[in-house]
C-alpha atoms as a PDB file:
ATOM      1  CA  UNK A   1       0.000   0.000   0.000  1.00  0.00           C
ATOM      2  CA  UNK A   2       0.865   3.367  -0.733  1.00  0.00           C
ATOM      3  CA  UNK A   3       0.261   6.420   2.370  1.00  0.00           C
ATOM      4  CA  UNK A   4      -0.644   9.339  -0.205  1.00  0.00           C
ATOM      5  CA  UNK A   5      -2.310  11.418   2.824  1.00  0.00           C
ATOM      6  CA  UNK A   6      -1.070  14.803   0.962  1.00  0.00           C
ATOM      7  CA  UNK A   7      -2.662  14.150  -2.414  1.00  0.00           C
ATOM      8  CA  UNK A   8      -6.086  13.805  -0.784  1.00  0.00           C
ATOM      9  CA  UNK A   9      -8.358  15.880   0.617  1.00  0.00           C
ATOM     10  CA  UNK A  10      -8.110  15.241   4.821  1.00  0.00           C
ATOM     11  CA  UNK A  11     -10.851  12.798   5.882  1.00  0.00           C
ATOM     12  CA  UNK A  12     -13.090  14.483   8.053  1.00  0.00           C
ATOM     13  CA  UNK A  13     -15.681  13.422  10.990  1.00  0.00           C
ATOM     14  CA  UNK A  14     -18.380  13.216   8.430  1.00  0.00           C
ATOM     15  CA  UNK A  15     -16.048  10.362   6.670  1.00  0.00           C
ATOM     16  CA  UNK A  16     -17.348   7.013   8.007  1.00  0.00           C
ATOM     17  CA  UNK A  17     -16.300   3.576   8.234  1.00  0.00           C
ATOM     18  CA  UNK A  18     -18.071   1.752   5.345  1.00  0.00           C
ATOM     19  CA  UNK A  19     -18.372  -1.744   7.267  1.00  0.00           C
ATOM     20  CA  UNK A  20     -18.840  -0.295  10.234  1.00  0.00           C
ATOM     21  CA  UNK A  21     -19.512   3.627  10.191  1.00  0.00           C
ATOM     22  CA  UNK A  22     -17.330   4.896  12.464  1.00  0.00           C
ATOM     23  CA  UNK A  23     -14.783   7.406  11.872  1.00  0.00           C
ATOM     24  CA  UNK A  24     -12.634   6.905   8.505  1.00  0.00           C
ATOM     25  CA  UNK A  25      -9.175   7.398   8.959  1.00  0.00           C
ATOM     26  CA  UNK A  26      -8.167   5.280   6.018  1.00  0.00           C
ATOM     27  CA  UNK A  27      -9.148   6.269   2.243  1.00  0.00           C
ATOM     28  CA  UNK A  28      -8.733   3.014   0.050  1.00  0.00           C
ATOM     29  CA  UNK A  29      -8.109   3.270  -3.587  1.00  0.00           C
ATOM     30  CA  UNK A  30      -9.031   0.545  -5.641  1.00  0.00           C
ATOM     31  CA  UNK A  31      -9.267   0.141  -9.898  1.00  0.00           C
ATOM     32  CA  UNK A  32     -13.349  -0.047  -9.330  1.00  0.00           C
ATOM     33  CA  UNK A  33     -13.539   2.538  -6.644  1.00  0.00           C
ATOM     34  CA  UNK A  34     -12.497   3.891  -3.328  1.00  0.00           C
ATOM     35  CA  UNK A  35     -13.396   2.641   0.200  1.00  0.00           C
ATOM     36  CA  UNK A  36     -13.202   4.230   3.725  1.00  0.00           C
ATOM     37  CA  UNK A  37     -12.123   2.327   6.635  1.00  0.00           C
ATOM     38  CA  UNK A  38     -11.892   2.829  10.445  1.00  0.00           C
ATOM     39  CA  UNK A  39      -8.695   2.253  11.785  1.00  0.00           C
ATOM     40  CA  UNK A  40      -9.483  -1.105  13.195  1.00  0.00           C
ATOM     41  CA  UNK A  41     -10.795  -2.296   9.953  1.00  0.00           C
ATOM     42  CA  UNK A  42      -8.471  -1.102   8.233  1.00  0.00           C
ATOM     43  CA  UNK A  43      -5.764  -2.880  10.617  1.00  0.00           C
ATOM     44  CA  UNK A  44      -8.168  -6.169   9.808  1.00  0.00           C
ATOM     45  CA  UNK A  45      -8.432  -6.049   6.284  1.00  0.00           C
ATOM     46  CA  UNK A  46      -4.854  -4.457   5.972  1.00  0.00           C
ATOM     47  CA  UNK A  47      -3.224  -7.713   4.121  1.00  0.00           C
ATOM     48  CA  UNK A  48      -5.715  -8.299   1.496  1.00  0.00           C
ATOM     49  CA  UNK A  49      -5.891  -4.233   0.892  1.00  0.00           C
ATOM     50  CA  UNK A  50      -2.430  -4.212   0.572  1.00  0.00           C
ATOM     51  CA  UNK A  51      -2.462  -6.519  -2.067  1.00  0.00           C
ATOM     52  CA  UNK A  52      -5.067  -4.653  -4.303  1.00  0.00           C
ATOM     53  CA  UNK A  53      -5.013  -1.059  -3.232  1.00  0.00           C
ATOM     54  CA  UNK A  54      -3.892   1.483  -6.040  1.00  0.00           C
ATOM     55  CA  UNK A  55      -3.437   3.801  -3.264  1.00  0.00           C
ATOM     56  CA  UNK A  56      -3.893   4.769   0.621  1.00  0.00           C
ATOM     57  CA  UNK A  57      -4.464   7.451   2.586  1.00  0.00           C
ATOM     58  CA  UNK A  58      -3.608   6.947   6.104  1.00  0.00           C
ATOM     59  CA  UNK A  59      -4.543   9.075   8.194  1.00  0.00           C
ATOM     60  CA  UNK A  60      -4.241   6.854  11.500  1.00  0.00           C
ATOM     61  CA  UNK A  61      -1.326   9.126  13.233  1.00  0.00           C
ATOM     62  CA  UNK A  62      -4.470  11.932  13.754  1.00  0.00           C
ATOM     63  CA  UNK A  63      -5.453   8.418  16.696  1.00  0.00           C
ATOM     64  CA  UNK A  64      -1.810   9.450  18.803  1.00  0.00           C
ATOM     65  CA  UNK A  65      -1.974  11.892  21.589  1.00  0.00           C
ATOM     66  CA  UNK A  66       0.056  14.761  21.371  1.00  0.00           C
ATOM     67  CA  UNK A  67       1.595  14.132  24.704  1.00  0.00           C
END
């Protein structure tokens, strides 16, 4: 997979989860579309997206704590 994060527009609160609708922190490019995945599906699915996805935009590091 492929982070692209600054090519893309920043996924925002109103970007859900499509198997779950939570937050999207992942935008998943594919050749027939795109798909939007919480981090912990994303994490799940993460080996057979890596294997297909075109492109990725991770946007997982907005999870950390700035500490």
């Amino acid at each position: 997979m492929t982070d692209s994060a600054t090519l893309e527009a920043p996924l925002t609160v109103a970007d859900r989860c499509d198997q779950c609708g939570a937050q999207a922190f992942l935008r998943v490019h594919l050749n027939s579309g795109e798909l939007l995945f919480c981090a912990h599906h994303g994490r799940k699915h993460q080996d057979a997206l890596r294997a297909t996805a075109v492109r990725v935009q991770d946007e997982t590091d907005k999870l950390v704590e700035n500490v």
